[in-house]
C-alpha atoms as a PDB file:
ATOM      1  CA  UNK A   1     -98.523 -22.513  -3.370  1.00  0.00           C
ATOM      2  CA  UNK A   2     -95.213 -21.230  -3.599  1.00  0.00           C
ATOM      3  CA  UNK A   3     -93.414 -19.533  -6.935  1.00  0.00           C
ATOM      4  CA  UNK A   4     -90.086 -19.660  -8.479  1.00  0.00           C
ATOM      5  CA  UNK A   5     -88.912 -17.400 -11.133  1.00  0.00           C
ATOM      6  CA  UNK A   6     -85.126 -18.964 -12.987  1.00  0.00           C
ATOM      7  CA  UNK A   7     -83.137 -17.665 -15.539  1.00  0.00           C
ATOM      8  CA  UNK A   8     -81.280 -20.304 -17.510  1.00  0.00           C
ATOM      9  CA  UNK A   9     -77.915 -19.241 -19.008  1.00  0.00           C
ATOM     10  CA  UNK A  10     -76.802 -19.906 -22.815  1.00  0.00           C
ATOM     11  CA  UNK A  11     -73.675 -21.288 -21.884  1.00  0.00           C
ATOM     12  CA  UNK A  12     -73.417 -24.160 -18.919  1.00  0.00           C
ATOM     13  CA  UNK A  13     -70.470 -22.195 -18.013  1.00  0.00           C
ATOM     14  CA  UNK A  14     -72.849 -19.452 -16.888  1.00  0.00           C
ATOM     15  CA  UNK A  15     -74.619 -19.078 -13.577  1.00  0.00           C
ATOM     16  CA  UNK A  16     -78.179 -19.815 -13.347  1.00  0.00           C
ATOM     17  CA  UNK A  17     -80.820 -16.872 -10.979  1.00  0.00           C
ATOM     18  CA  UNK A  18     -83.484 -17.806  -9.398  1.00  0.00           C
ATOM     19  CA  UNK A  19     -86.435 -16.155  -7.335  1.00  0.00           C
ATOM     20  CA  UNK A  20     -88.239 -18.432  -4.819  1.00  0.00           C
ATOM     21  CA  UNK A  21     -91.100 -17.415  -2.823  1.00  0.00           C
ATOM     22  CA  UNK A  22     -92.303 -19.892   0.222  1.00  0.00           C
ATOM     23  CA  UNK A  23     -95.791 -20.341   0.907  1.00  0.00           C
ATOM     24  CA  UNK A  24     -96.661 -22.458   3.858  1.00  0.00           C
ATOM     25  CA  UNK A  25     -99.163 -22.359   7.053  1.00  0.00           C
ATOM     26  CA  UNK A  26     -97.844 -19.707   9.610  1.00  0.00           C
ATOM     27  CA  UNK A  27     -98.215 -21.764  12.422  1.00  0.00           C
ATOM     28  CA  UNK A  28     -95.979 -24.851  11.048  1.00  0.00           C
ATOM     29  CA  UNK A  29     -92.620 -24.186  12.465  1.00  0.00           C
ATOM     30  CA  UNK A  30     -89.457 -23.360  10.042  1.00  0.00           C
ATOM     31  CA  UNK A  31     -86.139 -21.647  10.361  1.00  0.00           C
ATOM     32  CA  UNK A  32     -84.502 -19.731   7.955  1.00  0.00           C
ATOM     33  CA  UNK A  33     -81.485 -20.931   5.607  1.00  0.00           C
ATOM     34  CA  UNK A  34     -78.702 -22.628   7.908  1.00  0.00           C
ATOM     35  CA  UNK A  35     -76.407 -25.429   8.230  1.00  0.00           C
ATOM     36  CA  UNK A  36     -79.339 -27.278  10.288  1.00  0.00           C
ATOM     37  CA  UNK A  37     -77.699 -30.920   9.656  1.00  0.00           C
ATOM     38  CA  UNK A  38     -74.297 -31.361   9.903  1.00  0.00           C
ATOM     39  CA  UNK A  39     -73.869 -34.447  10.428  1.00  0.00           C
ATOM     40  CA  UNK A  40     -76.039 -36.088   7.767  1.00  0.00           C
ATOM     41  CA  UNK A  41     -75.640 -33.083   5.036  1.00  0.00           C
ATOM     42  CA  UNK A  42     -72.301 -31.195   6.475  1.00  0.00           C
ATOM     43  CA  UNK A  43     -71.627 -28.297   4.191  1.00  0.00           C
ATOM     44  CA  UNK A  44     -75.689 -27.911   3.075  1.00  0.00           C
ATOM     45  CA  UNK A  45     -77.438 -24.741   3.985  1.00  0.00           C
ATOM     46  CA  UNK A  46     -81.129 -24.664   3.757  1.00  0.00           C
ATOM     47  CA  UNK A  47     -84.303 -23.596   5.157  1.00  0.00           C
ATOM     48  CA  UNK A  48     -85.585 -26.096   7.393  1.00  0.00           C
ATOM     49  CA  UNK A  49     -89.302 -27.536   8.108  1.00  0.00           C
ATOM     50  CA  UNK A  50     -88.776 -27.966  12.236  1.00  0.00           C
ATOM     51  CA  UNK A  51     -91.802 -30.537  12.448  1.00  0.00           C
ATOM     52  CA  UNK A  52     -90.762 -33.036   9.564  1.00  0.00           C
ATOM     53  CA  UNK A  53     -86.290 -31.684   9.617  1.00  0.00           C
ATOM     54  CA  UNK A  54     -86.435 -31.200   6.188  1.00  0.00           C
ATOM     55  CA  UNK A  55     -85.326 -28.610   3.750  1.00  0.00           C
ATOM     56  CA  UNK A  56     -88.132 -26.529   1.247  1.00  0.00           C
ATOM     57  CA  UNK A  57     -84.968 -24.847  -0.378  1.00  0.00           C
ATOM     58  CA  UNK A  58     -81.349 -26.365  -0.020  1.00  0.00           C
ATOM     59  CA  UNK A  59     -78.310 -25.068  -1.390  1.00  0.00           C
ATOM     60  CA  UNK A  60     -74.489 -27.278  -1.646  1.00  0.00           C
ATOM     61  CA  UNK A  61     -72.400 -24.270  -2.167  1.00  0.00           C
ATOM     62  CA  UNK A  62     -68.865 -26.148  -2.835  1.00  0.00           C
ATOM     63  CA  UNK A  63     -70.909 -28.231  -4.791  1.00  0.00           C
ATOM     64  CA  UNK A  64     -72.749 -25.567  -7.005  1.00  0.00           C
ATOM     65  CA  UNK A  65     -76.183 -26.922  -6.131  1.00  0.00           C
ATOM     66  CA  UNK A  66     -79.207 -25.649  -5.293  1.00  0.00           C
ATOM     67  CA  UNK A  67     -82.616 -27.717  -4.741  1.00  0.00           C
ATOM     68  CA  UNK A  68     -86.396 -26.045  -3.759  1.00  0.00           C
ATOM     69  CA  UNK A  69     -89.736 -27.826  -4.064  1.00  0.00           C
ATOM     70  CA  UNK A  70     -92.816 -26.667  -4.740  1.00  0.00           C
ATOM     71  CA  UNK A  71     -96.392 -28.734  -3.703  1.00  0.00           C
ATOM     72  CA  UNK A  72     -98.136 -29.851  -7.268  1.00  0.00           C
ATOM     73  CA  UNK A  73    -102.216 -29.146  -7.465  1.00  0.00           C
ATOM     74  CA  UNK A  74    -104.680 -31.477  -8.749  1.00  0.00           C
ATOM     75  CA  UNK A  75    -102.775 -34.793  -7.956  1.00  0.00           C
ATOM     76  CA  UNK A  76    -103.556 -37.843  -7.920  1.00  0.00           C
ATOM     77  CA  UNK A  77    -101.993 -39.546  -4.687  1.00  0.00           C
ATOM     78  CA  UNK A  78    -102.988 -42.306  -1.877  1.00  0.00           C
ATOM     79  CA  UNK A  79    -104.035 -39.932   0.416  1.00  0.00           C
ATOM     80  CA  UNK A  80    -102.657 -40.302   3.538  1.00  0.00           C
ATOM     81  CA  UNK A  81    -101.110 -38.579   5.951  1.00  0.00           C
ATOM     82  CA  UNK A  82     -97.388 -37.974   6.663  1.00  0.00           C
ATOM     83  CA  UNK A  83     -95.817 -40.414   9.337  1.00  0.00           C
ATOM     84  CA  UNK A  84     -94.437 -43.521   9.262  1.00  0.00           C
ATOM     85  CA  UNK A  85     -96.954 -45.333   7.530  1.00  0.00           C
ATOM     86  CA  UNK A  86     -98.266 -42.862   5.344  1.00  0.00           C
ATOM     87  CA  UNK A  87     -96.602 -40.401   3.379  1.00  0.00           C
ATOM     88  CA  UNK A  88     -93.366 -39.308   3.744  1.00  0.00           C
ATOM     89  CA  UNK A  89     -92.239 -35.504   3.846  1.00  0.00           C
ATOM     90  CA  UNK A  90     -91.210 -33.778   0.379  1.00  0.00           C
ATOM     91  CA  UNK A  91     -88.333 -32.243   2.235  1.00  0.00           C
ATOM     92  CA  UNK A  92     -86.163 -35.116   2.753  1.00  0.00           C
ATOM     93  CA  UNK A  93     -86.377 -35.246  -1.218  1.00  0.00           C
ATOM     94  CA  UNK A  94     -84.706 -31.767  -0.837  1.00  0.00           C
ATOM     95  CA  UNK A  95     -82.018 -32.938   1.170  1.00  0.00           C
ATOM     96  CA  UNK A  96     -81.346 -35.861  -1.287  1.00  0.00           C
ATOM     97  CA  UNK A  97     -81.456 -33.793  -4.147  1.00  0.00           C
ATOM     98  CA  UNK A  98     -78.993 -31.550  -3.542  1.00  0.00           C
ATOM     99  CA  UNK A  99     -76.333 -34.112  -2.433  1.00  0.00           C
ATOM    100  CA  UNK A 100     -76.424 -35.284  -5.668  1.00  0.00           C
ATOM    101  CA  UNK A 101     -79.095 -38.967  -4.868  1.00  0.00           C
ATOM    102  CA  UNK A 102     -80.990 -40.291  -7.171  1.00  0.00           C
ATOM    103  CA  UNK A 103     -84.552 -39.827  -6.228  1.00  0.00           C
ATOM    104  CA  UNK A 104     -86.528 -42.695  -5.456  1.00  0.00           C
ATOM    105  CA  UNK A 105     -89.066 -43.606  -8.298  1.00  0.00           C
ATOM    106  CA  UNK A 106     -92.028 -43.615  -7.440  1.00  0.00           C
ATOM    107  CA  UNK A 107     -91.176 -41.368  -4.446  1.00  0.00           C
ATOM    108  CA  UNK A 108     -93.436 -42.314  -1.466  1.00  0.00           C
ATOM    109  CA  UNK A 109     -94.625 -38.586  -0.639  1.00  0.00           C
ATOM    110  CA  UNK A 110     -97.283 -36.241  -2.094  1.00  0.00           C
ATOM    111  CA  UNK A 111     -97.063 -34.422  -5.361  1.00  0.00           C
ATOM    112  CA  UNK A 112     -94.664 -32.074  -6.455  1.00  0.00           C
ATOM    113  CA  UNK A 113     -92.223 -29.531  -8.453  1.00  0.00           C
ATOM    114  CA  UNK A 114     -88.568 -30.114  -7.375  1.00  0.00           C
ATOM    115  CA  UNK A 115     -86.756 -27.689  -8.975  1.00  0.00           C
ATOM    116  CA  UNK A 116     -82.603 -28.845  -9.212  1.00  0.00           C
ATOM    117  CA  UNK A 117     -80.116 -26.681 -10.022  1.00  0.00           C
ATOM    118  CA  UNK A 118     -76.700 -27.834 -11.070  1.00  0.00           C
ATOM    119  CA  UNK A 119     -74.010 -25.274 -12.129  1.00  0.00           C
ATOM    120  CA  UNK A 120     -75.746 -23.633 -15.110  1.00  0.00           C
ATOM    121  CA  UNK A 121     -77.935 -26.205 -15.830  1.00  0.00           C
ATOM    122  CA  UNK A 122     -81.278 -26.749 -14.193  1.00  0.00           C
ATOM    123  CA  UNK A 123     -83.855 -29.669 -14.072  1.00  0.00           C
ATOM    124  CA  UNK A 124     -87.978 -29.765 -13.001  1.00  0.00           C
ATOM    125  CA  UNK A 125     -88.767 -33.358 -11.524  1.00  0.00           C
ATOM    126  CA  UNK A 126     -92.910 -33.431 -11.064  1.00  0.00           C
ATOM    127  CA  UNK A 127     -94.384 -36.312  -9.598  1.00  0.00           C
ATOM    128  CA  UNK A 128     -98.331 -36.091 -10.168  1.00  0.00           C
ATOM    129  CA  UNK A 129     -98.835 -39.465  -7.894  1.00  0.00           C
ATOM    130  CA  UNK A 130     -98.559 -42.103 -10.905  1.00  0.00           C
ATOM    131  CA  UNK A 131     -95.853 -40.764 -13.305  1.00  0.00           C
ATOM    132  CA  UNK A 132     -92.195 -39.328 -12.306  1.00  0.00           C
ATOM    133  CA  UNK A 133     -91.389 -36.489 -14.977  1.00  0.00           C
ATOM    134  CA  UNK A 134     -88.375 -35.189 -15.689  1.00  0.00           C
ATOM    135  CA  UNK A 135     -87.640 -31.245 -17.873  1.00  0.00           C
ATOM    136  CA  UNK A 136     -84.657 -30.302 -18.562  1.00  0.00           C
ATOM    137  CA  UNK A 137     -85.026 -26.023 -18.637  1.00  0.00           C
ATOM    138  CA  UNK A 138     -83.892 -24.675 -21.657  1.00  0.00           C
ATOM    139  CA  UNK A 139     -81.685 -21.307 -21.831  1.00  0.00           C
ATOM    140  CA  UNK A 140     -84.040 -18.356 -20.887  1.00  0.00           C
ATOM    141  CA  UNK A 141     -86.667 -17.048 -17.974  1.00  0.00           C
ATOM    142  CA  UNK A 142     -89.278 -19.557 -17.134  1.00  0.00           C
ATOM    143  CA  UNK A 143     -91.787 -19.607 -14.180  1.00  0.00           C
ATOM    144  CA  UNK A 144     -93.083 -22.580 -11.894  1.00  0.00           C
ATOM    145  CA  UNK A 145     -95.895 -22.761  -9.278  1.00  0.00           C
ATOM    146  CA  UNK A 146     -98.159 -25.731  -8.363  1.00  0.00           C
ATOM    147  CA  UNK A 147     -98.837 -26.715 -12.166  1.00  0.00           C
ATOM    148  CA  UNK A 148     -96.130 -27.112 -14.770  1.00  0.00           C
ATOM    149  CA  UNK A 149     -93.503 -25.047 -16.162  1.00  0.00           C
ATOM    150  CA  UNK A 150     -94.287 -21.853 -17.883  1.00  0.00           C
ATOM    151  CA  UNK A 151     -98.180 -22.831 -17.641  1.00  0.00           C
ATOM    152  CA  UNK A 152     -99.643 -19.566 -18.088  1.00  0.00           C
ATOM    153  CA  UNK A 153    -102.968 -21.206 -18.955  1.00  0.00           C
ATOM    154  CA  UNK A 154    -103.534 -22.597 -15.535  1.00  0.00           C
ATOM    155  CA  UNK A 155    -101.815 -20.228 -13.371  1.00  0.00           C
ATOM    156  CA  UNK A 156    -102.404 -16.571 -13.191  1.00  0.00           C
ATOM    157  CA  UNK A 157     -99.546 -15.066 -11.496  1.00  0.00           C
ATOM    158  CA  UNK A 158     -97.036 -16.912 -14.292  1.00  0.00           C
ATOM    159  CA  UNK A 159     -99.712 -15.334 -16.959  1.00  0.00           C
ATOM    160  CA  UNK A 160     -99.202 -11.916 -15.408  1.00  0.00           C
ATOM    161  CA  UNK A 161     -95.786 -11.877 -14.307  1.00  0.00           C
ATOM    162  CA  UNK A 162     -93.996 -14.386 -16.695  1.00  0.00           C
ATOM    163  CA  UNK A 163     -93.629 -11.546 -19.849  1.00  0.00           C
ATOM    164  CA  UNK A 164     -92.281  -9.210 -17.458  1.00  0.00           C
ATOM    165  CA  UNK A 165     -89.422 -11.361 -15.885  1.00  0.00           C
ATOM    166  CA  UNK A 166     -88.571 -12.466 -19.265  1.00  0.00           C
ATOM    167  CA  UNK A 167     -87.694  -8.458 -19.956  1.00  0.00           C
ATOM    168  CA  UNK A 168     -85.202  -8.717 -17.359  1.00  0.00           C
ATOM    169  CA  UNK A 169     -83.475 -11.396 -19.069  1.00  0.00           C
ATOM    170  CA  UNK A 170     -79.483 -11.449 -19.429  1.00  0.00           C
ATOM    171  CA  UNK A 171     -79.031  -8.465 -17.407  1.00  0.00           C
ATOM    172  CA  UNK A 172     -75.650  -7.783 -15.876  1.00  0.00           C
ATOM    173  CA  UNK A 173     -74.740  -7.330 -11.765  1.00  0.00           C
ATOM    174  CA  UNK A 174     -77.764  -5.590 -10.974  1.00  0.00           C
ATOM    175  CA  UNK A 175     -80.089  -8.047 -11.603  1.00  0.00           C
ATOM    176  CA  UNK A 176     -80.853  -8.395  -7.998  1.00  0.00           C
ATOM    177  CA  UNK A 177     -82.225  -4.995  -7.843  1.00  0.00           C
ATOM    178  CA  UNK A 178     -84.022  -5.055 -10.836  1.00  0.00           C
ATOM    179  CA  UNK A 179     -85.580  -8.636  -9.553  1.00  0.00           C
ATOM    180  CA  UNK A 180     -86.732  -7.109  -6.307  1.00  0.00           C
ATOM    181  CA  UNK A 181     -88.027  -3.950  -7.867  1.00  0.00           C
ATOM    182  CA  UNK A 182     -90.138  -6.525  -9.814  1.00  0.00           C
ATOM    183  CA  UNK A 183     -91.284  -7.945  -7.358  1.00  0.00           C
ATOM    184  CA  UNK A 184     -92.102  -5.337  -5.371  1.00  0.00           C
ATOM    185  CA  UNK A 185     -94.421  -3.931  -8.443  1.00  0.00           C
ATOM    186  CA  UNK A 186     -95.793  -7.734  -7.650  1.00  0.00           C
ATOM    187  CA  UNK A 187     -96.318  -6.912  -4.421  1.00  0.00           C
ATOM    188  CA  UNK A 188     -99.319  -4.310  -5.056  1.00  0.00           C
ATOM    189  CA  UNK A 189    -101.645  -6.366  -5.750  1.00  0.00           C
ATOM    190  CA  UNK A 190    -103.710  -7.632  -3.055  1.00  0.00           C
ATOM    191  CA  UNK A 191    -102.088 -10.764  -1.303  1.00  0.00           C
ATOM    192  CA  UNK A 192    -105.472 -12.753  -2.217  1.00  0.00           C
ATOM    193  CA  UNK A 193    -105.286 -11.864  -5.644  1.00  0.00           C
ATOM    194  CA  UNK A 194    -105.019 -15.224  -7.624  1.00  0.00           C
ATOM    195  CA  UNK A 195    -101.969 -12.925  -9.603  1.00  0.00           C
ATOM    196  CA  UNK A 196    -100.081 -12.327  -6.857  1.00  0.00           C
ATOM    197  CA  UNK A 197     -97.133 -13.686  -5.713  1.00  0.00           C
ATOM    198  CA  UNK A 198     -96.838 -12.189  -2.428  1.00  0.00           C
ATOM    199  CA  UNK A 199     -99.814 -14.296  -1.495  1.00  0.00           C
ATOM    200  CA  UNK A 200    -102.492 -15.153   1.119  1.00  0.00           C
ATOM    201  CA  UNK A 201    -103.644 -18.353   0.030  1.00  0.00           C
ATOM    202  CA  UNK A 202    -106.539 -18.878   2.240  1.00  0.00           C
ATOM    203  CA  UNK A 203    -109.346 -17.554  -0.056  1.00  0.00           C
ATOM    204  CA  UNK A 204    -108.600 -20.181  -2.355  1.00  0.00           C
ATOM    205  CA  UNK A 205    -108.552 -22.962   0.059  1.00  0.00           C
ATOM    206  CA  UNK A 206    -105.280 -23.627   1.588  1.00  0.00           C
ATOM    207  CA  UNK A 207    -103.898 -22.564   5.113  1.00  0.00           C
ATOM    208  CA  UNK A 208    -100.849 -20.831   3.512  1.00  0.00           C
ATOM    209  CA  UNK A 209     -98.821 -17.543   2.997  1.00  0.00           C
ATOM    210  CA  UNK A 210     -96.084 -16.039   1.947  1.00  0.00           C
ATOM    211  CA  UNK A 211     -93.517 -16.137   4.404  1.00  0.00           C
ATOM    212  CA  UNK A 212     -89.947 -15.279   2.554  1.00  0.00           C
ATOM    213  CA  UNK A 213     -88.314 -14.993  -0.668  1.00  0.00           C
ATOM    214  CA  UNK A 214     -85.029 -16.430  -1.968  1.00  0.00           C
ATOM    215  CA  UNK A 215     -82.774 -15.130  -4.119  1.00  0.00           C
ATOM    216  CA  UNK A 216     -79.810 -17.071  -5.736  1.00  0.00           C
ATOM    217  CA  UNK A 217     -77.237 -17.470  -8.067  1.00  0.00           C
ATOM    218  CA  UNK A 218     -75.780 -20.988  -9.004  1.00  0.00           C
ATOM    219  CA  UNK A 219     -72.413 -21.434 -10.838  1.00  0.00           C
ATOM    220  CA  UNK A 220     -70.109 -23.904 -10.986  1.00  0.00           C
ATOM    221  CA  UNK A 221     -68.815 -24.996  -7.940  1.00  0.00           C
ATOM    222  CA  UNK A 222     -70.386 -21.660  -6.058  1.00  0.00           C
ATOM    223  CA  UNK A 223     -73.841 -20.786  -4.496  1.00  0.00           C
ATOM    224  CA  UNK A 224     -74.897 -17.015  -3.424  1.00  0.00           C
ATOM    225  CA  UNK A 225     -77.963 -17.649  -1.581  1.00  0.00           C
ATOM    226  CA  UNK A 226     -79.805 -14.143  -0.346  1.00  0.00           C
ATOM    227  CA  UNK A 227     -83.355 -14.221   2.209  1.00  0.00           C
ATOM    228  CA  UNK A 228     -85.653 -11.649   2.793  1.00  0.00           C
ATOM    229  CA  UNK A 229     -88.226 -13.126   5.597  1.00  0.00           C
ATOM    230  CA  UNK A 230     -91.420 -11.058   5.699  1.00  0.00           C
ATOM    231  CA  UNK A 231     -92.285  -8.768   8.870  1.00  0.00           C
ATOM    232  CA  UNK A 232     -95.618 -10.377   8.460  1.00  0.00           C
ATOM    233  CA  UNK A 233     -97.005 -13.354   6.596  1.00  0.00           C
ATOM    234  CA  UNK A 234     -98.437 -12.135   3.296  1.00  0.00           C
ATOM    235  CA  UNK A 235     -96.910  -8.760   3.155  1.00  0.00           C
ATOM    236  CA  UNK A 236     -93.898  -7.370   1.242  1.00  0.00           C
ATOM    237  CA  UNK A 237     -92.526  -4.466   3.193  1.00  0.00           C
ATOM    238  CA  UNK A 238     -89.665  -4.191   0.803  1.00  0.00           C
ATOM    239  CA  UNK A 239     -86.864  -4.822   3.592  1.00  0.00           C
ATOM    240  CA  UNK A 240     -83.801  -5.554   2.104  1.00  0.00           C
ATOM    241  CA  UNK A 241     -81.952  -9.515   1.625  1.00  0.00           C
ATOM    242  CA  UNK A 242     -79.606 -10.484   3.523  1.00  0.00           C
ATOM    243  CA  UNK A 243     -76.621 -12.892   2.394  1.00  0.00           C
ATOM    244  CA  UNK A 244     -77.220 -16.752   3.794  1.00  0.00           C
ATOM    245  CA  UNK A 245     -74.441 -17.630   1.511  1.00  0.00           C
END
């Protein structure tokens, strides 16, 4: 169950931050952000699901895009596995999204967040398996994990950590370091506490951790995309980001 943490400027002129944290299985096969298809998305950098080629987080720099998608709890969906009769794989809607498609409605996969950035706007589609629902983000600091926007009711770690990113709000250049530091603090909690977002994901029934965290900054026309992969899944060592883009 993966986290993002975005900061919404006043202005569309302004650049948009965001904070993404992957969860997934350690044994499915990834590779971090890098121009991994060239010849169907030249110019798109991304972080790439080897078994299914498609992107969890995807960024268009010349474009001033960024896309990342987050699995949805609790919905409602056929049921069947990925291949090519069942389901197909979220990250393809990655790929699409940040080329600027239209996403298919209904989309054939299971449910989701997709998170799009766009300049200094940004846009949550969720698809809950029946209904395709679009929220536009409003200026600010809001939080997203496998339920909706902001939803400290039904998600801990956006209870817990969602008044303290909002502090950070409208900061100037060091809002990087102030983000991390944050998260850090995060970090302290055990990874199977259901407020953490360094997590181990495994006491509450899913084969996932945390495996790296995303930093960004989305303006127009411009992406700087910074990754931090984790020595070890589930564990924040605190070793620095390095630029992607």
């Amino acid at each position: 169950m993966c986290t993002v943490v975005i900061e919404v400027p006043e202005s569309p002129a302004g650049s948009v931050r965001l904070l993404a944290v992957r969860d997934e299985d350690p044994a499915r096969s990834w590779d971090a952000p890098g121009e991994w298809w060239p010849a169907e998305h030249p110019g798109v950098i991304g972080v790439r699901d080897r078994c299914a080629n498609g992107a969890w987080l995807a960024a268009a720099p010349d474009a001033g895009r960024l896309s990342v998608i987050l699995n949805r709890a609790g919905v409602a969906d056929p049921g069947r596995p990925q291949g090519p009769n069942g389901l197909a794989s979220r990250g393809a809607l990655v790929l699409d999204d940040v080329a600027g498609e239209v996403l298919p409605d209904p989309p054939r996969t299971a449910g989701f967040n997709l998170v799009s950035v766009d300049g200094g706007a940004a846009l949550v589609t969720s698809w809950d398996g029946e209904t395709l629902h679009r929220e536009r983000l409003g200026s600010g600091m809001h939080m997203l994990a496998h339920q909706g926007v902001d939803d400290a009711e039904h998600t801990s770690r956006i209870a817990a950590w969602l008044p303290e990113f909002r502090a950070l709000a409208g900061l100037g250049d060091d809002w990087r370091d102030a983000w991390v530091a944050l998260l850090s603090r995060t970090a302290q909690l055990p990874p199977g506490d259901d407020r953490a977002i360094i997590r181990d994901n495994t006491p509450h029934g899913y084969p996932t951790q945390s495996l790296l965290a995303c930093l960004a900054e989305v303006g127009p026309r411009a992406v700087r995309l910074d990754t931090a992969v984790l020595d070890a899944p589930a564990h924040w060592s605190g070793a620095g980001f390095e630029r992607s883009a």
